[in-house]
N, C-alpha and C. Protein backbone atom coordinates (compact mmCIF):
# COMPACT_ATOMS: atom_id res chain seq x y z
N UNK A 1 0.85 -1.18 0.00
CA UNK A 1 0.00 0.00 0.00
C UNK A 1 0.89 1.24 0.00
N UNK A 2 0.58 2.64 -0.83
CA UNK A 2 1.53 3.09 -1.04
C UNK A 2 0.96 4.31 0.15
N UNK A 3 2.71 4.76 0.86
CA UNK A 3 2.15 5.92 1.88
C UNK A 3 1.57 7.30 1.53
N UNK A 4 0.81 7.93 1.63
CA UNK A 4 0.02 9.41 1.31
C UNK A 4 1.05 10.29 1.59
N UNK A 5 1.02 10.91 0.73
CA UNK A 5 2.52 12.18 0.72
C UNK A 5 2.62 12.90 1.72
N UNK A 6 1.75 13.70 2.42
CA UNK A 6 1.03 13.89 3.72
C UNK A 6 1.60 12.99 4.92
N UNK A 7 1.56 11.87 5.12
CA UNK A 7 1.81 10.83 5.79
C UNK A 7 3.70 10.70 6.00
N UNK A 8 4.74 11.19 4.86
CA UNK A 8 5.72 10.85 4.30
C UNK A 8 6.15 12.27 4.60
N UNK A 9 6.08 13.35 4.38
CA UNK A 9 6.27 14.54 4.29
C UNK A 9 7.56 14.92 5.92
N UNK A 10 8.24 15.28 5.96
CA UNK A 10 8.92 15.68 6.96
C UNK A 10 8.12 16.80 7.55
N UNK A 11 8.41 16.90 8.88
CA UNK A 11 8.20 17.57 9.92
C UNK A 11 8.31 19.45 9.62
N UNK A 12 7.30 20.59 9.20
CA UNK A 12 7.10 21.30 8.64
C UNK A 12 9.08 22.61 9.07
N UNK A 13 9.77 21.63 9.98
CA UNK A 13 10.36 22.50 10.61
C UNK A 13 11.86 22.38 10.16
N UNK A 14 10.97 20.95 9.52
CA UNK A 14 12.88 20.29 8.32
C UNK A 14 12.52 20.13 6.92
N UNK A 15 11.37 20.31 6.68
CA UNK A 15 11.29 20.68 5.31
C UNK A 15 12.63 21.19 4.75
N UNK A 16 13.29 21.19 3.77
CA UNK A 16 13.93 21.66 3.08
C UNK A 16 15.33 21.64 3.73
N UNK A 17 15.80 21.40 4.62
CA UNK A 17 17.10 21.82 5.56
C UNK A 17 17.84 20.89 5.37
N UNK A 18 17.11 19.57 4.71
CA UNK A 18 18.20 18.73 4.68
C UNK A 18 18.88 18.28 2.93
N UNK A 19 20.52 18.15 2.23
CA UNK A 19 20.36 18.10 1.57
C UNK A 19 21.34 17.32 1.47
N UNK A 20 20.90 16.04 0.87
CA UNK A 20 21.95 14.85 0.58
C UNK A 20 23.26 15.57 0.00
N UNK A 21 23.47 15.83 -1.36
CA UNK A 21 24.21 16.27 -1.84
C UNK A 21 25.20 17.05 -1.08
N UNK A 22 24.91 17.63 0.28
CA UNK A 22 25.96 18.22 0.95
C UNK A 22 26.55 17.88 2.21
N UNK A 23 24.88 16.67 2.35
CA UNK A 23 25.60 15.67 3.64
C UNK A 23 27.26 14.96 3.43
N UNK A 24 27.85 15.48 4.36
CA UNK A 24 29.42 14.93 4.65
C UNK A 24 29.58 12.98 4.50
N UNK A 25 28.77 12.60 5.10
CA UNK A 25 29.18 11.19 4.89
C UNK A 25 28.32 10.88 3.73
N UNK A 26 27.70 11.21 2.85
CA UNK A 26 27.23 11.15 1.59
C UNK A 26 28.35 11.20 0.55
N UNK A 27 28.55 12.28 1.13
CA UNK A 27 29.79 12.73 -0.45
C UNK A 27 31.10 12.11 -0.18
N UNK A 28 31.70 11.65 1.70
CA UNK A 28 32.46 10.77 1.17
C UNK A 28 32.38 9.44 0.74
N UNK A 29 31.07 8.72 0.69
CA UNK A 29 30.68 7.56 0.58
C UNK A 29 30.55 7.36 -1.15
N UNK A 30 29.92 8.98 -1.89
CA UNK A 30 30.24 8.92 -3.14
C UNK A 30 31.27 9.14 -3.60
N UNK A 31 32.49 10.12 -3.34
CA UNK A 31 33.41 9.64 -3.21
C UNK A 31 34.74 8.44 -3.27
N UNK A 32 34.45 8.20 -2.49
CA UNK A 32 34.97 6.67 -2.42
C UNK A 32 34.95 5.78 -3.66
N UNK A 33 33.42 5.87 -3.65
CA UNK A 33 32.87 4.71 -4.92
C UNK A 33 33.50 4.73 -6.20
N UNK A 34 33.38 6.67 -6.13
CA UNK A 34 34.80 6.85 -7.63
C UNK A 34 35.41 6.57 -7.82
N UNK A 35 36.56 6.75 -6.81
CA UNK A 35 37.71 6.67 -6.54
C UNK A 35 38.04 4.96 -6.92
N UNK A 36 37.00 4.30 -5.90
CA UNK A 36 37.26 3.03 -6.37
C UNK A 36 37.20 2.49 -7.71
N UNK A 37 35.85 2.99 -8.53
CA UNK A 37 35.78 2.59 -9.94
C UNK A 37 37.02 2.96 -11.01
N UNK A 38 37.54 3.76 -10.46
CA UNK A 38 38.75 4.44 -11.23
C UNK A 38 39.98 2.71 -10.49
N UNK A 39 40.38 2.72 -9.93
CA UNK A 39 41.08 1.78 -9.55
C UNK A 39 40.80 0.19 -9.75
N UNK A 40 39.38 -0.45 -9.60
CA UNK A 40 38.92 -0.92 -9.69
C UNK A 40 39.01 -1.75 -11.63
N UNK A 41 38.98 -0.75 -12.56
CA UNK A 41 38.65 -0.79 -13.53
C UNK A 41 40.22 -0.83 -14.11
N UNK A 42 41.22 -0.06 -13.26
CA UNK A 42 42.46 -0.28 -13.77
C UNK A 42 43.04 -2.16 -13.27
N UNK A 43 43.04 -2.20 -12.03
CA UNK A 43 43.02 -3.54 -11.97
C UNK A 43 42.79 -4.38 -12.55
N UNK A 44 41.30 -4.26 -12.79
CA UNK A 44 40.96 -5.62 -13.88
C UNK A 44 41.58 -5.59 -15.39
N UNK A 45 41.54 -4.04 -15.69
CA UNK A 45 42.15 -4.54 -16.97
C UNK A 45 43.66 -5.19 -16.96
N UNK A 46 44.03 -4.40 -16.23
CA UNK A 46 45.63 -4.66 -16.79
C UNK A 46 46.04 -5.86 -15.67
N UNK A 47 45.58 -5.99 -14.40
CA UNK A 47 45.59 -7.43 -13.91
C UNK A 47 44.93 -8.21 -13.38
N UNK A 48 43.61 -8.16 -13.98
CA UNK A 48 42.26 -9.74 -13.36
C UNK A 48 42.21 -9.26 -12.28
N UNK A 49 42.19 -8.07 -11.69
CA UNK A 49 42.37 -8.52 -10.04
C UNK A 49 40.88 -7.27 -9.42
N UNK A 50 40.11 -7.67 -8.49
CA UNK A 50 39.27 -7.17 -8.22
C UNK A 50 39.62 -6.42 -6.82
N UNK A 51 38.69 -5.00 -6.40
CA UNK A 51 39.17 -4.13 -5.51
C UNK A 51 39.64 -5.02 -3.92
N UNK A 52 38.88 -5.93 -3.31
CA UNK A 52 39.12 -6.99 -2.49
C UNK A 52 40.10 -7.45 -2.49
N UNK A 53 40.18 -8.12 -3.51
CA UNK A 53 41.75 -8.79 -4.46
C UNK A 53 42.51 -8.05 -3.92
N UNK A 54 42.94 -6.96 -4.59
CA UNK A 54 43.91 -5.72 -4.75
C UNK A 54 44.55 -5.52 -2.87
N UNK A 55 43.25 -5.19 -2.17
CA UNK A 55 43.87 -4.87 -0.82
C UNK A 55 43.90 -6.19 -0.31
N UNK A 56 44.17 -7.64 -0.37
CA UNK A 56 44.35 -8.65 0.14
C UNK A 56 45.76 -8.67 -0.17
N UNK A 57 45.99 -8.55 -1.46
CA UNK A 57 47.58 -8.64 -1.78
C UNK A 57 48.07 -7.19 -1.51
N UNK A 58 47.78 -6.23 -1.56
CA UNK A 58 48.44 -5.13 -0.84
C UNK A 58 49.22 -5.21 0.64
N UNK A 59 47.90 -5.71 1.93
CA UNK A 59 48.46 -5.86 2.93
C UNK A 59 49.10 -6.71 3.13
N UNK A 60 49.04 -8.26 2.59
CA UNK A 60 50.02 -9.40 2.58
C UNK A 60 51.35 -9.01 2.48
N UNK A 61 51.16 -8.23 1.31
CA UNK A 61 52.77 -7.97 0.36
C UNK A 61 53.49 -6.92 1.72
N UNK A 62 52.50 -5.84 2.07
CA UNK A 62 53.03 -5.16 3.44
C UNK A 62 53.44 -5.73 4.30
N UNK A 63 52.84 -7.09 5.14
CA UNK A 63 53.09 -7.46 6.21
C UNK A 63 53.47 -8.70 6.42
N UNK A 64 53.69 -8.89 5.09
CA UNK A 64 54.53 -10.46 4.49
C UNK A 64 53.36 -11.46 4.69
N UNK A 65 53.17 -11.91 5.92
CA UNK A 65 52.64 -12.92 7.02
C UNK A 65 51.51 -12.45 7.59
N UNK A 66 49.70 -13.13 7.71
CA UNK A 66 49.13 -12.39 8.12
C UNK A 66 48.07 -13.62 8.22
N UNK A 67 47.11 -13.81 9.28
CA UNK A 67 45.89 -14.10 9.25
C UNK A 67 44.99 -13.35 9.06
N UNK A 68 44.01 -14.53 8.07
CA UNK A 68 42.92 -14.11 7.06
C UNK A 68 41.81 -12.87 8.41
N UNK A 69 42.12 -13.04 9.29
CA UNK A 69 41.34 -11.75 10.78
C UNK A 69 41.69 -10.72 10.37
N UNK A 70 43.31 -10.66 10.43
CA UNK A 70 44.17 -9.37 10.52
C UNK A 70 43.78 -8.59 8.98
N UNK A 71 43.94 -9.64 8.36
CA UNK A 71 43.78 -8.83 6.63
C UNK A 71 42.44 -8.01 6.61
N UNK A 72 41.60 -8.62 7.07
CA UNK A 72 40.49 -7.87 7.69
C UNK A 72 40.18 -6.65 8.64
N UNK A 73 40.81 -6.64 9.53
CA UNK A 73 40.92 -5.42 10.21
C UNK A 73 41.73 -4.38 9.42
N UNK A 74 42.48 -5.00 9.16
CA UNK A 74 43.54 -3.78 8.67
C UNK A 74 42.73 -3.12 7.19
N UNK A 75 42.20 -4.30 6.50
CA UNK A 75 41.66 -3.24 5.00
C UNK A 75 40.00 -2.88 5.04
N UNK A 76 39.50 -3.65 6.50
CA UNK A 76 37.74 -3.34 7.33
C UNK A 76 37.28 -3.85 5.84
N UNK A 77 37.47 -4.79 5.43
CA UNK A 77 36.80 -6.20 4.62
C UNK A 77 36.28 -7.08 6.19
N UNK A 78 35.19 -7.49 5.59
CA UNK A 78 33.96 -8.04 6.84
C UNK A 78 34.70 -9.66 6.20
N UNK A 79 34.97 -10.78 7.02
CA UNK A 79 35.13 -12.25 6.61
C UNK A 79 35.08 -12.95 5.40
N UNK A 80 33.69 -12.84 4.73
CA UNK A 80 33.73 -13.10 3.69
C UNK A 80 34.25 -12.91 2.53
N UNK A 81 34.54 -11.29 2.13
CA UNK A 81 34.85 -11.03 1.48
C UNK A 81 36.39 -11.49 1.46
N UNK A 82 37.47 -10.98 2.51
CA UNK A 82 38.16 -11.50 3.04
C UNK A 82 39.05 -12.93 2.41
N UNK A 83 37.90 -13.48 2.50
CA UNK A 83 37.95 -15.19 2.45
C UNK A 83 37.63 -15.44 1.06
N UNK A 84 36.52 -14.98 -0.01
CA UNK A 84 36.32 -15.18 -1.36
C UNK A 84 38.03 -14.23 -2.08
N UNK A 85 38.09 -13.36 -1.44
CA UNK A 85 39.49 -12.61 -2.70
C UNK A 85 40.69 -13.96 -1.93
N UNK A 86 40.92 -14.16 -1.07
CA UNK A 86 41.69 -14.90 -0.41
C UNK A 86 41.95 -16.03 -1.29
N UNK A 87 40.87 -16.59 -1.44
CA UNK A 87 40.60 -17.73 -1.98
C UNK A 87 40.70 -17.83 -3.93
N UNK A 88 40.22 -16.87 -4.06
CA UNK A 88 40.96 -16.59 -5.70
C UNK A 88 42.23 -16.74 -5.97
N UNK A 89 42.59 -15.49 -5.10
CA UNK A 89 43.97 -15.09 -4.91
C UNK A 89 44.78 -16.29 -5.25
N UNK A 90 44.66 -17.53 -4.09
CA UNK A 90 45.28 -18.74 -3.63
C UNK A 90 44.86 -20.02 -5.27
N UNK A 91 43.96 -19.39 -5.66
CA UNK A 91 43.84 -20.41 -6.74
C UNK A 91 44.33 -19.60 -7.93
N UNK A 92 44.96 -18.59 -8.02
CA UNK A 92 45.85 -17.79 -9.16
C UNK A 92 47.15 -18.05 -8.81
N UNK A 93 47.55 -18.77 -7.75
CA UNK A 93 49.20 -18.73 -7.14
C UNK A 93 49.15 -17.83 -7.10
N UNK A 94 49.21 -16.18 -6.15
CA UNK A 94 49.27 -14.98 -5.80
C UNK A 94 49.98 -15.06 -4.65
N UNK A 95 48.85 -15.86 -3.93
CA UNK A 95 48.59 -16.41 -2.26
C UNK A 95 48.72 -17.98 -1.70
N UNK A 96 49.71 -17.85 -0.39
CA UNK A 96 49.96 -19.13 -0.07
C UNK A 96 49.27 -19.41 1.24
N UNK A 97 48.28 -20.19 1.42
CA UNK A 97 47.60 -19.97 2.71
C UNK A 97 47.81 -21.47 3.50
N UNK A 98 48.26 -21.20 4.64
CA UNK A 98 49.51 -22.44 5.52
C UNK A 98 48.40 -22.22 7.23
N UNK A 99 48.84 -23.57 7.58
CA UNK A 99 47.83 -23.34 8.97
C UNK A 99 49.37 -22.95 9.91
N UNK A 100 48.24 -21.79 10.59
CA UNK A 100 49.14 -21.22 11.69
C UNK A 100 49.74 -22.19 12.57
N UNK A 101 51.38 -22.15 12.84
CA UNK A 101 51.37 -23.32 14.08
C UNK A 101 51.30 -23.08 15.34
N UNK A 102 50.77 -21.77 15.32
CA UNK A 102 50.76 -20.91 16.89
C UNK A 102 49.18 -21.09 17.59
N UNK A 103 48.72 -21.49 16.22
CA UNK A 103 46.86 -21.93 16.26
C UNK A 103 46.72 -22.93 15.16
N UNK A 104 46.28 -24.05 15.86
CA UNK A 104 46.38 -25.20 14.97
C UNK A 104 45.17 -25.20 13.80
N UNK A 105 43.99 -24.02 14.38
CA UNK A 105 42.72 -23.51 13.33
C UNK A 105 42.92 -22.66 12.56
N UNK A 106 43.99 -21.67 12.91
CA UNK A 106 43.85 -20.64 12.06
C UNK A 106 44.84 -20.62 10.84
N UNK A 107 44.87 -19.97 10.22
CA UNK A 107 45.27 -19.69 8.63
C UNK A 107 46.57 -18.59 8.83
N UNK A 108 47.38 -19.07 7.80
CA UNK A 108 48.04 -17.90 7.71
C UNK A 108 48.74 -17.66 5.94
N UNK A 109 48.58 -16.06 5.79
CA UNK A 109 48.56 -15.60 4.39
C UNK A 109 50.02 -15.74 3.91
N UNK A 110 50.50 -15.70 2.70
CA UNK A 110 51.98 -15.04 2.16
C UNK A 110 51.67 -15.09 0.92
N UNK A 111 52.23 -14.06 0.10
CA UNK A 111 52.22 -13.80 -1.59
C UNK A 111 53.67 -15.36 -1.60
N UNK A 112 53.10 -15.67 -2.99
CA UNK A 112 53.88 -16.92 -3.07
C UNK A 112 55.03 -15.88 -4.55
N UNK A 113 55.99 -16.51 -4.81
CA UNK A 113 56.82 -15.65 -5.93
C UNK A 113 56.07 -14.59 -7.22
N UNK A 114 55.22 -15.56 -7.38
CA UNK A 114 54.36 -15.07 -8.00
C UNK A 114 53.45 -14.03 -7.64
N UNK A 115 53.49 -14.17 -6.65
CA UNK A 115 52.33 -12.27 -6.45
C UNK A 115 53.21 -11.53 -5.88
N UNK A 116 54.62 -12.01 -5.51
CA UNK A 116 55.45 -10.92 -5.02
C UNK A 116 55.67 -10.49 -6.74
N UNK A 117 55.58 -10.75 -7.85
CA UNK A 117 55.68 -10.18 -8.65
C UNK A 117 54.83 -9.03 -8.67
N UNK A 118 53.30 -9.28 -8.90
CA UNK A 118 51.92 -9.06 -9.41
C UNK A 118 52.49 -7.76 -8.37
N UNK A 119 52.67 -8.45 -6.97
CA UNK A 119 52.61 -6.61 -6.04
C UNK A 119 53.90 -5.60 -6.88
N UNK A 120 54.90 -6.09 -7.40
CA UNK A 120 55.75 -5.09 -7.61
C UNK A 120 55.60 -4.58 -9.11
N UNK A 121 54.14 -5.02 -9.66
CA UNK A 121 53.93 -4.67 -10.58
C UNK A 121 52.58 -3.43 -10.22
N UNK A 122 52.04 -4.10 -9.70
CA UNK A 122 50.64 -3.04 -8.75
C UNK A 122 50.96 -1.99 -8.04
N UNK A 123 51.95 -2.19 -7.46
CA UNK A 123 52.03 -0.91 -6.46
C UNK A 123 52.51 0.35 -7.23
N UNK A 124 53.09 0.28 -7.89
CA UNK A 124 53.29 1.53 -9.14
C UNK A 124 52.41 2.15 -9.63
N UNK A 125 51.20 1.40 -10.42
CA UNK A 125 50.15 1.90 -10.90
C UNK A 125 49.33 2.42 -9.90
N UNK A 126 49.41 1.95 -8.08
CA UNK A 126 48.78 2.35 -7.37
C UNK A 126 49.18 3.88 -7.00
N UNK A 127 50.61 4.07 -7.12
CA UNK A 127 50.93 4.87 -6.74
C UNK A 127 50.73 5.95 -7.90
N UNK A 128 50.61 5.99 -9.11
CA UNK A 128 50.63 6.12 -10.23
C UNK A 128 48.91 7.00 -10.28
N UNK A 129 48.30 5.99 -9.68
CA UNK A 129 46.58 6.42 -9.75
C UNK A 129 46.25 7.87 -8.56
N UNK A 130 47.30 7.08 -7.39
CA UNK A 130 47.14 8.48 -6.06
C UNK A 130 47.48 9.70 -6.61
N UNK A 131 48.64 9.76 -7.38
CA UNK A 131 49.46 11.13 -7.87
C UNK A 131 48.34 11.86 -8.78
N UNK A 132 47.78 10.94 -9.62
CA UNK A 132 46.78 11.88 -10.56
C UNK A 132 45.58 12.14 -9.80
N UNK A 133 44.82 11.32 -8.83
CA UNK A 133 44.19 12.13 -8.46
C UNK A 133 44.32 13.49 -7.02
N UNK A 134 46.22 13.08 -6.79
CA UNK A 134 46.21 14.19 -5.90
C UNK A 134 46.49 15.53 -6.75
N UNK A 135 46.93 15.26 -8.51
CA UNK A 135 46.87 16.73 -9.07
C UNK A 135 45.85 17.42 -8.90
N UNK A 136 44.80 16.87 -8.72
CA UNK A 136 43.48 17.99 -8.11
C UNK A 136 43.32 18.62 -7.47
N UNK A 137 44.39 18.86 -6.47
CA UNK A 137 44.97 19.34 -5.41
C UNK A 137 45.80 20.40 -4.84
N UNK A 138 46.30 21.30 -4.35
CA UNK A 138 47.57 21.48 -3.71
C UNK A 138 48.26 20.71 -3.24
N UNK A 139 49.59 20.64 -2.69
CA UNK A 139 50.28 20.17 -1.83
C UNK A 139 49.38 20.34 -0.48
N UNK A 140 49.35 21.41 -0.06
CA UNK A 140 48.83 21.85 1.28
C UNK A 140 47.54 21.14 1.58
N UNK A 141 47.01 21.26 0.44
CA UNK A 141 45.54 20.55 0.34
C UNK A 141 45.25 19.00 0.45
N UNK A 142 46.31 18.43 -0.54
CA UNK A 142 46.53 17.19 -0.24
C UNK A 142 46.82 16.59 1.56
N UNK A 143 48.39 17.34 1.99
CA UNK A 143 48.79 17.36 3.07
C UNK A 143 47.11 16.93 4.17
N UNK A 144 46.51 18.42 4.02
CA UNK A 144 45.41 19.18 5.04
C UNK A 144 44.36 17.27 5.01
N UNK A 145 44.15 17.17 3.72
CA UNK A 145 43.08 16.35 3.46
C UNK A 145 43.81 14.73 4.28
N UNK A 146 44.76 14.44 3.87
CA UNK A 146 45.32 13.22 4.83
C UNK A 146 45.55 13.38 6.23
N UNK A 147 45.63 14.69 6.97
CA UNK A 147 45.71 14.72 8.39
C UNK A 147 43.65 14.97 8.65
N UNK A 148 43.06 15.38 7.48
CA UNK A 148 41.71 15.12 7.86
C UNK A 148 41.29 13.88 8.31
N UNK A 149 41.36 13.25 7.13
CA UNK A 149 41.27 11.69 7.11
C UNK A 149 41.41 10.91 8.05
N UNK A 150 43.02 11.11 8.61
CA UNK A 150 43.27 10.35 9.63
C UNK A 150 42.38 10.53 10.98
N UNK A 151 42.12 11.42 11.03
CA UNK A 151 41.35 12.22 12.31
C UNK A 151 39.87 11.68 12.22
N UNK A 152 39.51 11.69 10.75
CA UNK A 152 38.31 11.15 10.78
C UNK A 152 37.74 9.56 10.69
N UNK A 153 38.79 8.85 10.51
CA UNK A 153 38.92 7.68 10.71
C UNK A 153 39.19 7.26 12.41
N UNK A 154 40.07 8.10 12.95
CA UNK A 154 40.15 7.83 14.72
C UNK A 154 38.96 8.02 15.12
N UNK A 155 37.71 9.74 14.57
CA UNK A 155 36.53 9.33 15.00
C UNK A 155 35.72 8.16 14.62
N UNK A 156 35.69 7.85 13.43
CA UNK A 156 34.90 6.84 13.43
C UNK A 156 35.51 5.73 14.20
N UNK A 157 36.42 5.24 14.22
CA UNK A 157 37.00 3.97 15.34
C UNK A 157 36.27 4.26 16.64
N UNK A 158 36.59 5.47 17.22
CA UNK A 158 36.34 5.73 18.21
C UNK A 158 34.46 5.43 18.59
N UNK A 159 33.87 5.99 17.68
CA UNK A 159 32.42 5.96 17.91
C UNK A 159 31.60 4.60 17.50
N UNK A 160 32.81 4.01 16.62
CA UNK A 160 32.16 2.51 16.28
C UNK A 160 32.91 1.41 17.36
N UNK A 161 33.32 1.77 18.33
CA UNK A 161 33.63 0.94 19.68
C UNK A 161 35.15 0.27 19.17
N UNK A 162 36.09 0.27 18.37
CA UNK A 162 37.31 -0.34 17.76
C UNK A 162 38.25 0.21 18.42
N UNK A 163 38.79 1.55 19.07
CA UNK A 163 39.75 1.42 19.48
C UNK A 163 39.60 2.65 20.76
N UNK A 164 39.36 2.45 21.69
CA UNK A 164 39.52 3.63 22.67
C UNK A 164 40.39 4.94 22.50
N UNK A 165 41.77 4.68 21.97
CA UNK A 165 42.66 5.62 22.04
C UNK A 165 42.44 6.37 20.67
N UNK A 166 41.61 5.54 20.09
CA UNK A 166 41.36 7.07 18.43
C UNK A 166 40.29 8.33 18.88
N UNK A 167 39.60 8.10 19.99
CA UNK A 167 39.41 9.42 19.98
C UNK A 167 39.92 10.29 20.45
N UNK A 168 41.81 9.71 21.12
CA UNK A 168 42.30 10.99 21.64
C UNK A 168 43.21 11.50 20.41
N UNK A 169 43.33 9.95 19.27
CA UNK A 169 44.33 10.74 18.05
C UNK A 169 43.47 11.79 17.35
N UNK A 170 41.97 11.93 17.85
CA UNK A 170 41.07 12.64 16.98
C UNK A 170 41.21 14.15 17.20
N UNK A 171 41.50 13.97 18.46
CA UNK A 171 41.99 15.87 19.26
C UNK A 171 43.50 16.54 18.82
């Protein structure tokens, strides 16, 4: 049954006050999405590899050694996802996934020769993709916008219960 416009209508006192387009977590959420399709689209062409993909072997290649948890926290991929790029990854030879012997359940990641290639072929173009879209930029601006970021990422940690001490990196 469809609701009566009347019925749907905001409160005569927010009429008009609110406007997606300038809501802050709107525009970085659209944002983002760009940003990603721009990256996203370079990946696949030039290496099969999907945005998941991409930061599974990113942080591996960073931290050599990693359980499939940690890869997760660190790139805030929820399990699954996690576990499906993981699992590609590992059936492209990218990824070598070995049971932890510190936990006889858990998993542990490493780029096998072969994706230590793929990363020293990726990380260029990654870096390659940041530079053009920081020409949009100043220096200062760029600078300003990554000490934003960071700050706004400690709030969100902070308010989504993850780390107590980000809301003092937030001050």
């Amino acid at each position: 049954m469809k609701a009566r416009a009347k019925d749907a209508a905001l409160p005569r006192d927010q009429a008009g006050t609110f406007h997606l387009e300038d809501f802050m977590p709107y525009r970085l959420a659209v944002t983002s999405a760009r940003v990603s399709r721009i990256f996203m689209r370079n990946y696949a062409e030039k290496f099969g590899l999907t945005i998941p993909e991409w930061r599974v072997l990113a942080v591996v290649g960073r931290y050599e050694v990693l359980s499939p948890s940690a890869v997760g926290e660190l790139t805030a991929m929820d399990k699954v996802k996690v576990s499906r790029a993981a699992a590609s990854l590992v059936g492209r030879g990218l990824l070598r996934q070995s049971q932890d012997p510190a936990d006889g359940r858990g998993r542990l990641l490493r780029l096998t020769r072969k994706g230590v290639t793929m990363f020293g072929h990726v990380v260029p173009m990654a870096r390659g993709l940041e530079e053009q879209l920081a020409e949009g930029l100043s220096r200062t601006e760029w600078a300003a916008l990554s000490r934003a970021l960071n700050k706004l990422d400690a709030q969100c940690r902070a308010l989504d219960g993850e780390d107590e001490e980000a809301a003092e990196a937030a001050d």
